[in-house]
C-alpha atoms as a PDB file:
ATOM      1  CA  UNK A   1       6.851  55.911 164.921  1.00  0.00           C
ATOM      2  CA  UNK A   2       6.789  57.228 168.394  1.00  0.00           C
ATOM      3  CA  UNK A   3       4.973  55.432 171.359  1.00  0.00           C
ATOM      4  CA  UNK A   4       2.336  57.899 171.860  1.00  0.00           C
ATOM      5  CA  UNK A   5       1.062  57.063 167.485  1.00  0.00           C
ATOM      6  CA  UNK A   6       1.468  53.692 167.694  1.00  0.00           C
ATOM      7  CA  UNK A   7      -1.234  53.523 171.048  1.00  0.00           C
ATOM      8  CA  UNK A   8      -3.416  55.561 169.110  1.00  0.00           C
ATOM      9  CA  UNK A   9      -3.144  53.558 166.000  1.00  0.00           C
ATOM     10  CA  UNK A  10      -3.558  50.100 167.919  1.00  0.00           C
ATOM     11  CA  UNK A  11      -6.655  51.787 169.938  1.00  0.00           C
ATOM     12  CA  UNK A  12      -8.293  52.576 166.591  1.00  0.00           C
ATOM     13  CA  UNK A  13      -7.401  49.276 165.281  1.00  0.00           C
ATOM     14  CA  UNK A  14      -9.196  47.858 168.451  1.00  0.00           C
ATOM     15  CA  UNK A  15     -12.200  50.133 168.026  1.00  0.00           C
ATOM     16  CA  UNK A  16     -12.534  48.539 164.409  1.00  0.00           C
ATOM     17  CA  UNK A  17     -12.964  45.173 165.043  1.00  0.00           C
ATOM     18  CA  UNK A  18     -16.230  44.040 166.506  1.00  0.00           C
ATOM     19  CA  UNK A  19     -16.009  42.209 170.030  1.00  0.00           C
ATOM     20  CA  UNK A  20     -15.911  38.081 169.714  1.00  0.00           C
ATOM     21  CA  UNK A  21     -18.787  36.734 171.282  1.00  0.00           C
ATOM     22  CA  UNK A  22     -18.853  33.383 172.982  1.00  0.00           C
ATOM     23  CA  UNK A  23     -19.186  31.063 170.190  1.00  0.00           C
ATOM     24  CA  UNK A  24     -16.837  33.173 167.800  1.00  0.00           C
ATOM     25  CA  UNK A  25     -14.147  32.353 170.567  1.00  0.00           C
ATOM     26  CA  UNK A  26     -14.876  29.030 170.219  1.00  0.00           C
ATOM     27  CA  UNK A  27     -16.483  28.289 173.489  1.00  0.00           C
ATOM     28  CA  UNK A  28     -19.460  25.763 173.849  1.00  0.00           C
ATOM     29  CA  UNK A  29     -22.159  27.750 175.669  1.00  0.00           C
ATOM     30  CA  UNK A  30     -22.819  25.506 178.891  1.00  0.00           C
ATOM     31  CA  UNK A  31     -26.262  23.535 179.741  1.00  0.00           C
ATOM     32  CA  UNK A  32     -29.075  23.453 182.737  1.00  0.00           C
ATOM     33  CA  UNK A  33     -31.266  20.719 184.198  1.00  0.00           C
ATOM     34  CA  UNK A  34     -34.042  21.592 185.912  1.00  0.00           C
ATOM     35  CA  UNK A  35     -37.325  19.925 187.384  1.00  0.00           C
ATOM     36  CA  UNK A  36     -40.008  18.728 190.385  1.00  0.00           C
ATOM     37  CA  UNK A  37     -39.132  16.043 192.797  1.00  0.00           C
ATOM     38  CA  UNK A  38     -42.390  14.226 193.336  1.00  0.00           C
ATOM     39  CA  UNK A  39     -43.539  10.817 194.882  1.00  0.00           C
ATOM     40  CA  UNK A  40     -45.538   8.230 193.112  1.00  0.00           C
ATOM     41  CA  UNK A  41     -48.806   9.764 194.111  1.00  0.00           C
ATOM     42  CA  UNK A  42     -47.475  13.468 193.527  1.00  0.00           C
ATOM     43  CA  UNK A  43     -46.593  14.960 196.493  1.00  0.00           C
ATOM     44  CA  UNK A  44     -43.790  17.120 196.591  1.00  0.00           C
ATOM     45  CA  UNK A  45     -40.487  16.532 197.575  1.00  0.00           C
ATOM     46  CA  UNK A  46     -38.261  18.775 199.686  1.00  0.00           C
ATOM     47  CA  UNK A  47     -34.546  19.418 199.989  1.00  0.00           C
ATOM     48  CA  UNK A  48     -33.518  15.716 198.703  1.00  0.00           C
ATOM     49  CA  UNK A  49     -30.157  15.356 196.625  1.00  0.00           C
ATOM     50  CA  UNK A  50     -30.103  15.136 192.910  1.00  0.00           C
ATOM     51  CA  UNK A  51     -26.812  14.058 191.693  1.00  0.00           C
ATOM     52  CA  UNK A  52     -25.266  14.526 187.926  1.00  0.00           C
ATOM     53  CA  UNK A  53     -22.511  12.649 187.077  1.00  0.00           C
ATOM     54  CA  UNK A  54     -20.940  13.381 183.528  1.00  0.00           C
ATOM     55  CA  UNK A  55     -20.126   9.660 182.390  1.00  0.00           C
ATOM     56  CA  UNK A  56     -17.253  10.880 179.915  1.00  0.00           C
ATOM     57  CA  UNK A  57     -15.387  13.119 182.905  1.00  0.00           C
ATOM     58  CA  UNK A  58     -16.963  11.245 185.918  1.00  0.00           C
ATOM     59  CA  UNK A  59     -17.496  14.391 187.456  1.00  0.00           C
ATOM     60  CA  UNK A  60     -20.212  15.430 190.073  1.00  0.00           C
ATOM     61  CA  UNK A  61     -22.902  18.000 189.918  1.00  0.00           C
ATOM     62  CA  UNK A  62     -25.377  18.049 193.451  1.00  0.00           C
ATOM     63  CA  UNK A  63     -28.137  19.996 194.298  1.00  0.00           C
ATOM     64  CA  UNK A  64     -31.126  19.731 196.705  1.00  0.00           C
ATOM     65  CA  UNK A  65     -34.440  20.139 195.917  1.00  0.00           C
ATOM     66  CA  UNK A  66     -36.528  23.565 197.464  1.00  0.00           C
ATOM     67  CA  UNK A  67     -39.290  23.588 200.255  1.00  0.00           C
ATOM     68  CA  UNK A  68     -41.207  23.067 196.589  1.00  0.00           C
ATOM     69  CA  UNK A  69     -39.241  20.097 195.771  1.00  0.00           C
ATOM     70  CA  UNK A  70     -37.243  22.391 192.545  1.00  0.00           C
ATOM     71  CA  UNK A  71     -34.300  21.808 192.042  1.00  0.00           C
ATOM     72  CA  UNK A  72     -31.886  23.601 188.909  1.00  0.00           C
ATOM     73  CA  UNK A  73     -27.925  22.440 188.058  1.00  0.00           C
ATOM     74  CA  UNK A  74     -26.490  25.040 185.589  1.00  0.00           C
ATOM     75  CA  UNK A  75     -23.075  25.569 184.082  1.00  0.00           C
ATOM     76  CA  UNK A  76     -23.148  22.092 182.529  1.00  0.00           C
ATOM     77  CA  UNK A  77     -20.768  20.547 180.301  1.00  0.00           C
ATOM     78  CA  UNK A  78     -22.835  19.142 177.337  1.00  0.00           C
ATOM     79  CA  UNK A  79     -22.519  15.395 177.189  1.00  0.00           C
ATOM     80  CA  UNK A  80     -23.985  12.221 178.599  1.00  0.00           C
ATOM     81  CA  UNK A  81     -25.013  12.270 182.437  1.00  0.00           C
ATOM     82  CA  UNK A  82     -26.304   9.810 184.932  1.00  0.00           C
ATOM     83  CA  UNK A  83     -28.638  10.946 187.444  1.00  0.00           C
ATOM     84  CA  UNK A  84     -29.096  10.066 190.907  1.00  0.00           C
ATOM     85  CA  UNK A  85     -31.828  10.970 193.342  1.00  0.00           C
ATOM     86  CA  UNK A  86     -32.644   8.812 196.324  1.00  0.00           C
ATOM     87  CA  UNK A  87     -34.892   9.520 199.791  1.00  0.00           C
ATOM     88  CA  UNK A  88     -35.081   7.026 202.671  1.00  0.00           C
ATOM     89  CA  UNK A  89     -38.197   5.021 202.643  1.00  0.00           C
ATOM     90  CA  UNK A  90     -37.877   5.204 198.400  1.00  0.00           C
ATOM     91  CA  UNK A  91     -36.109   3.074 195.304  1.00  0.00           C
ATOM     92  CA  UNK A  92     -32.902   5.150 194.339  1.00  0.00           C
ATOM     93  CA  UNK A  93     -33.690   6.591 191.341  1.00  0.00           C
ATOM     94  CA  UNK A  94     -31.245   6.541 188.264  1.00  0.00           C
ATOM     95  CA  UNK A  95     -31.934   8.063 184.106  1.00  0.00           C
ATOM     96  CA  UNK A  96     -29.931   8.261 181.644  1.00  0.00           C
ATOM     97  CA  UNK A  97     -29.427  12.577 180.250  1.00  0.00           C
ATOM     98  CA  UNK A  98     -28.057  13.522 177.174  1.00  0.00           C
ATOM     99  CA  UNK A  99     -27.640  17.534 177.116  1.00  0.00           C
ATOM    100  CA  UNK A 100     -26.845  19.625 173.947  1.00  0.00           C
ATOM    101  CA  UNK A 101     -24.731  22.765 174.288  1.00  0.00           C
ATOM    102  CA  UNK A 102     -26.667  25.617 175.569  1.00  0.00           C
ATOM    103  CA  UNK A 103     -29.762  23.616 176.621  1.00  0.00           C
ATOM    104  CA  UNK A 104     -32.026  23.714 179.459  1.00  0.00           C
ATOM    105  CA  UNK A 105     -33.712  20.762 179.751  1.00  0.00           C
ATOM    106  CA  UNK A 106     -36.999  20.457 182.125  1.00  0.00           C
ATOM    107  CA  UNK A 107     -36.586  16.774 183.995  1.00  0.00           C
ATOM    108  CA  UNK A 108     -39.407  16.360 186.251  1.00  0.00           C
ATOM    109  CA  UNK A 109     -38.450  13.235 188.674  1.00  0.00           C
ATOM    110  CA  UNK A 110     -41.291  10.707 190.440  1.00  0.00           C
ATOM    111  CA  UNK A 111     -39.611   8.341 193.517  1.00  0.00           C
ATOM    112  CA  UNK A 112     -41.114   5.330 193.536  1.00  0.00           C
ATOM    113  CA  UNK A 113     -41.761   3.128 197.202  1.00  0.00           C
ATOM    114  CA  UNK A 114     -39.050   0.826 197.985  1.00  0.00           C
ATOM    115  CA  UNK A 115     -39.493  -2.790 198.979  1.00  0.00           C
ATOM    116  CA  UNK A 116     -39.733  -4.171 202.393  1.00  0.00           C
ATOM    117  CA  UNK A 117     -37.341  -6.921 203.475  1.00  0.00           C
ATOM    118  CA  UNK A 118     -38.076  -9.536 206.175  1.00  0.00           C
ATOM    119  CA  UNK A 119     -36.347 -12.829 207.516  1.00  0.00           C
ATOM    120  CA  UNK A 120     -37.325 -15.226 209.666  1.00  0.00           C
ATOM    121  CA  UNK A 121     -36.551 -18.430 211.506  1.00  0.00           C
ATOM    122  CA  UNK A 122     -37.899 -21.466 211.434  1.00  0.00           C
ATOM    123  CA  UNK A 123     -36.271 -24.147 213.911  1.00  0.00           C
ATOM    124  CA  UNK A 124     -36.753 -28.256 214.385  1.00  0.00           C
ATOM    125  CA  UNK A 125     -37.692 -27.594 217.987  1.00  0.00           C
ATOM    126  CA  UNK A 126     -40.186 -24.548 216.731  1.00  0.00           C
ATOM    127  CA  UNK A 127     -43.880 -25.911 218.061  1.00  0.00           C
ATOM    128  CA  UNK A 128     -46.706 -24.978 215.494  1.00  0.00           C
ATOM    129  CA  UNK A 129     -49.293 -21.868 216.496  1.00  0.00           C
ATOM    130  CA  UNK A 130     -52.160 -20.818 215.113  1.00  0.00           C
ATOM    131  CA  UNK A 131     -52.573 -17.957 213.261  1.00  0.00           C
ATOM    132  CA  UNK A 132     -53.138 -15.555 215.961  1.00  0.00           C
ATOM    133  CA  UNK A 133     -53.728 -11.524 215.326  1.00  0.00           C
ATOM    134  CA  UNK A 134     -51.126  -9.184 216.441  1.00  0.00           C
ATOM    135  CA  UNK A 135     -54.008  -7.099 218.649  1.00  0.00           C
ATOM    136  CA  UNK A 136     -56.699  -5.334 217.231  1.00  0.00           C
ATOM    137  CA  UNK A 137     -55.039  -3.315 214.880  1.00  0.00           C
ATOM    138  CA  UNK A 138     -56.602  -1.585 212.292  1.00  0.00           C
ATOM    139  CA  UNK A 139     -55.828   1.355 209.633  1.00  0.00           C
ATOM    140  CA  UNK A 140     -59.313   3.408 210.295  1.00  0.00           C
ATOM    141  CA  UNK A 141     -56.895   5.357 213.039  1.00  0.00           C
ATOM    142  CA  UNK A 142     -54.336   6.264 211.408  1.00  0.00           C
ATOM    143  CA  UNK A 143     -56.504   7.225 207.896  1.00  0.00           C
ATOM    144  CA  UNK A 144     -57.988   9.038 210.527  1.00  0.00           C
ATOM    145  CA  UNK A 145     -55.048  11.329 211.318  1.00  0.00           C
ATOM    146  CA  UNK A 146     -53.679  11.413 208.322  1.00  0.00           C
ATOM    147  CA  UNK A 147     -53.950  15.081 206.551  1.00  0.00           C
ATOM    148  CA  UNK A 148     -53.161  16.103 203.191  1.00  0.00           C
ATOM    149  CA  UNK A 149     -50.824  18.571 202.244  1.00  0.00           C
ATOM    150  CA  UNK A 150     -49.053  19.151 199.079  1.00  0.00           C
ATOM    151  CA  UNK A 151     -45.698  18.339 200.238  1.00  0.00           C
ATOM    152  CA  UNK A 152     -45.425  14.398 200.361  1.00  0.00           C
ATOM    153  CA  UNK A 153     -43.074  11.798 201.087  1.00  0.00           C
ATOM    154  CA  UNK A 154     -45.295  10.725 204.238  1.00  0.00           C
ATOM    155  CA  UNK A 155     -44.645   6.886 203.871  1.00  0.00           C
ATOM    156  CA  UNK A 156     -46.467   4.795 206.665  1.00  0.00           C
ATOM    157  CA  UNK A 157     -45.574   1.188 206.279  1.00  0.00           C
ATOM    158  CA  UNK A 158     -48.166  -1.532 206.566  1.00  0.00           C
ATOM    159  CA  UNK A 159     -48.459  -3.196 210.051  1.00  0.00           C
ATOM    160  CA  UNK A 160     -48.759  -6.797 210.886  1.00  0.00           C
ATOM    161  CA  UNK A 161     -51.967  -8.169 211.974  1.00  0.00           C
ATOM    162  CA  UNK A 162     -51.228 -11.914 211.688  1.00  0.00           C
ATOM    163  CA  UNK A 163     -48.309 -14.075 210.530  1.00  0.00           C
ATOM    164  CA  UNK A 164     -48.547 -17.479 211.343  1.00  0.00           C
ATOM    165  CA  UNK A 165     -45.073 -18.717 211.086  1.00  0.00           C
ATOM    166  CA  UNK A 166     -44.233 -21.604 208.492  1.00  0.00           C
ATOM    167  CA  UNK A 167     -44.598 -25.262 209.617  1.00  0.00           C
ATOM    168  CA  UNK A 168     -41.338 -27.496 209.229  1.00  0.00           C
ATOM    169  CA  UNK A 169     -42.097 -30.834 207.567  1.00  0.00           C
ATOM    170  CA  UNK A 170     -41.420 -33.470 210.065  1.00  0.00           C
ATOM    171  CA  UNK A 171     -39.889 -35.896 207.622  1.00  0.00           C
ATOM    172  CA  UNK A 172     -37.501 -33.137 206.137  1.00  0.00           C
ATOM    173  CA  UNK A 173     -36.391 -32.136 210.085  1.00  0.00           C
ATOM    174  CA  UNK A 174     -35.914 -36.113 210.569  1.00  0.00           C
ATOM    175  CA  UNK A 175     -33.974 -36.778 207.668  1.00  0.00           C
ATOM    176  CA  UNK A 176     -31.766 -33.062 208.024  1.00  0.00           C
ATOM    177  CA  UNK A 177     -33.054 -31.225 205.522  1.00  0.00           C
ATOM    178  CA  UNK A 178     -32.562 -27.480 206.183  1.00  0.00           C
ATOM    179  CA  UNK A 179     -32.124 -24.360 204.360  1.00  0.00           C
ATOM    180  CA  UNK A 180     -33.679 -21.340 202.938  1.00  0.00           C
ATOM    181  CA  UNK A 181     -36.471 -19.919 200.791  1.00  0.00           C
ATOM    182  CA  UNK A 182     -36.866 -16.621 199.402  1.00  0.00           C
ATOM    183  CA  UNK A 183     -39.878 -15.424 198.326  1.00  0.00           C
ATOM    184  CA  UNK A 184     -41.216 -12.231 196.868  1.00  0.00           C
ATOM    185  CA  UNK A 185     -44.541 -10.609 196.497  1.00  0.00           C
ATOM    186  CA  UNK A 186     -46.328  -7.100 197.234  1.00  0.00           C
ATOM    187  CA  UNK A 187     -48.645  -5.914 200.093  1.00  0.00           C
ATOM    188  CA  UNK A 188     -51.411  -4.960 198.659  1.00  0.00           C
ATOM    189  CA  UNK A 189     -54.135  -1.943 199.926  1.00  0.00           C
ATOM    190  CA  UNK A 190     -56.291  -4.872 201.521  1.00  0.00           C
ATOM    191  CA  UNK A 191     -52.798  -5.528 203.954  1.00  0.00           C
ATOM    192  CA  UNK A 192     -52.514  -9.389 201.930  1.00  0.00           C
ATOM    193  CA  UNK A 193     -49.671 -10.384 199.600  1.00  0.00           C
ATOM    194  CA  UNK A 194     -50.387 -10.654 196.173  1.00  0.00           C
ATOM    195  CA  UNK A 195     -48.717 -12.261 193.770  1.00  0.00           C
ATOM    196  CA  UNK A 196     -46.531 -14.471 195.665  1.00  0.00           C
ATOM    197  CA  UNK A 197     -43.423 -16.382 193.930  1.00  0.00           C
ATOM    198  CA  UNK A 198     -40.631 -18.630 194.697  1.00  0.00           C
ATOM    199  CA  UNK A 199     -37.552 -16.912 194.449  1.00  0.00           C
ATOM    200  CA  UNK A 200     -34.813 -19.481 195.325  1.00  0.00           C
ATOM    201  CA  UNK A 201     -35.610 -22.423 197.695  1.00  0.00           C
ATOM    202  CA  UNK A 202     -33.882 -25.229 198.858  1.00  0.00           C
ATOM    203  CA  UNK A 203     -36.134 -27.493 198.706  1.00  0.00           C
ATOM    204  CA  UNK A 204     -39.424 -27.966 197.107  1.00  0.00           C
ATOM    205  CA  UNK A 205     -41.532 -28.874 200.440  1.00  0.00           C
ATOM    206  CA  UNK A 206     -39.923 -25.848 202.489  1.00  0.00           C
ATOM    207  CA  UNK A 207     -40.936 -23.490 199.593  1.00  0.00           C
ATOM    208  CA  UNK A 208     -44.381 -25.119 199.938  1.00  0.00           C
ATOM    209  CA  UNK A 209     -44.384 -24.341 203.536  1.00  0.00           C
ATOM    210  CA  UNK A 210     -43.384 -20.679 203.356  1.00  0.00           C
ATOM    211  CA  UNK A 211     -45.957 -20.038 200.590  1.00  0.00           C
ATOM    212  CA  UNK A 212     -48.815 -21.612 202.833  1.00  0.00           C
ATOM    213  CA  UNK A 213     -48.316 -19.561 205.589  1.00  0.00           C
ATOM    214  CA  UNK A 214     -47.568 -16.613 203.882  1.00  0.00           C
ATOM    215  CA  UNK A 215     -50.744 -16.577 201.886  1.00  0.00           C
ATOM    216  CA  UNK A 216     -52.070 -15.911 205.753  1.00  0.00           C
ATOM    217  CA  UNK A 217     -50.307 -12.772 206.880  1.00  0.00           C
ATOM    218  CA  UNK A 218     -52.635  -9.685 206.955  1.00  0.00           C
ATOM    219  CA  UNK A 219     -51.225  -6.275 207.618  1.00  0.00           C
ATOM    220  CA  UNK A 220     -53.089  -2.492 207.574  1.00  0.00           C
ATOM    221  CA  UNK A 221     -52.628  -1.162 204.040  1.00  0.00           C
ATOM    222  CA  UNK A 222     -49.354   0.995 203.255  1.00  0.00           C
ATOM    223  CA  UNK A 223     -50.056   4.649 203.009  1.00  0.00           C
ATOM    224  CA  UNK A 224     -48.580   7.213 201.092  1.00  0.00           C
ATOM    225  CA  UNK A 225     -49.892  11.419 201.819  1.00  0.00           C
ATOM    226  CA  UNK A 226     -52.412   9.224 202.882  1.00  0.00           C
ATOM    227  CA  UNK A 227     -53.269   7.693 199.727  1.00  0.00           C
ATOM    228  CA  UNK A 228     -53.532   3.815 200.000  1.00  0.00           C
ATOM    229  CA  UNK A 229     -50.909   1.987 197.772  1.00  0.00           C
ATOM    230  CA  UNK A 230     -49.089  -1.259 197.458  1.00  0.00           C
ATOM    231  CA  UNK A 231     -45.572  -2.182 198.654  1.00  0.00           C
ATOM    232  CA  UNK A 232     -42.976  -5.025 197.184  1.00  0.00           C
ATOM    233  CA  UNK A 233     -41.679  -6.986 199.569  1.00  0.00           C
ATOM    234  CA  UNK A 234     -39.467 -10.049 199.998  1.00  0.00           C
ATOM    235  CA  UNK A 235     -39.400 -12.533 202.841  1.00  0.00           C
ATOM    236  CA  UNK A 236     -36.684 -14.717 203.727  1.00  0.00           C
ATOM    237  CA  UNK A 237     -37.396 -17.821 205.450  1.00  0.00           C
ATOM    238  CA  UNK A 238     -34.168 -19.974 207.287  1.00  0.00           C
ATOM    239  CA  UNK A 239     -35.288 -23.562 208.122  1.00  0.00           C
ATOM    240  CA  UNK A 240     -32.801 -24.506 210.821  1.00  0.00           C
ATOM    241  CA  UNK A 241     -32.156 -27.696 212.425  1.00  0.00           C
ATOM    242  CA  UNK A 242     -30.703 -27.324 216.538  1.00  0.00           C
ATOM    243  CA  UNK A 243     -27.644 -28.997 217.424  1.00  0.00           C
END
């Protein structure tokens, strides 16, 4: 058989069989995530990272969310995936994904406030105060100013009015008792802390101490897009003694 009848042959040969799709060639056809970025009051959240990390492979899909707070990661693997979104002023943000082959799966995301984190000092020489206001602060202003819009993320922490500072037991400072107390609670829209625990302490009487004072600071209510909300927050407190 010549060259020029066996091209011919092959090209009918070719012609004859019907083309392999994706799935006939074995091939997994690939997944997408997609979804809103909101915060906890639903405002939209714009160009923040969303991460995808396939736990089997370990490796990384990013994307950033639109001026509409979108975001869409295609050309998955299917499989198990972490993801990962965090803003500053927020709680990182972690779920668990499972995608099948060939799905698109519609994962809307909320970002929740993070907690505020505070330490102070409280010395042996320290002279108690009373529990004077910070100025005439108040949150009628900025409510005031605020405007609402559709895209959010506008976080305005709460601002402190009064925090008289813990007393130091004068029978713990004379007999050297010193140490620390964490406590943990959440500002509240009326600027108090509610729900106000013991975390560790050293000592009974300093954890007593810290909670009595606490129950006395008074910030303006946390904002978020202008909507009042609450806040977690933890305080440390140091009881020190001067050398």
């Amino acid at each position: 058989m010549n060259v020029m009848k066996f091209v011919a042959l092959l090209a009918l040969f070719i012609g004859a069989v019907p083309f392999a799709g994706v799935h006939e060639l074995g091939q997994t056809p690939s997944a997408k995530v997609s979804g809103n970025l909101t915060d906890q009051v639903g405002g939209l959240l714009p160009y923040v990272s969303v991460v995808l990390t396939n736990r089997t492979s370990m490796a990384h899909r990013e994307a950033r969310t639109d001026q509409l707070g979108h975001f869409e990661i295609e050309a998955l693997t299917p499989g198990d995936y972490l993801l990962e979104a965090e803003r500053s002023g927020f709680a990182t943000l972690q779920d668990s994904l499972k995608l099948d082959a060939g799905e698109h799966l519609q994962h809307d995301i909320t970002l929740q406030i993070g907690s505020l984190e505070e330490r102070i000092t409280v010395a042996d020489t320290d002279v108690p105060r009373a529990a004077d206001l910070l100025g005439e602060r108040r949150d009628s202003g900025d409510a005031e100013k605020c405007e609402l819009s559709a895209v959010g993320g506008d976080l305005r922490p709460p601002m402190k009015i009064r925090d008289p500072r813990p007393e130091y037991p004068r029978h713990l400072r004379d007999a050297g008792i010193k140490g620390s107390v964490v406590l943990a609670g959440r500002v509240s829209t009326d600027g108090r802390l509610h729900d106000l625990r013991v975390v560790t302490a050293a000592h009974r009487e300093l954890a007593d101490a810290s909670m009595a004072a606490l129950n006395q600071w008074l910030w303006t209510p946390p904002r978020l897009d202008c909507v009042p909300v609450e806040v977690s927050m933890i305080v440390t407190v140091d009881f020190s003694l001067q050398p």
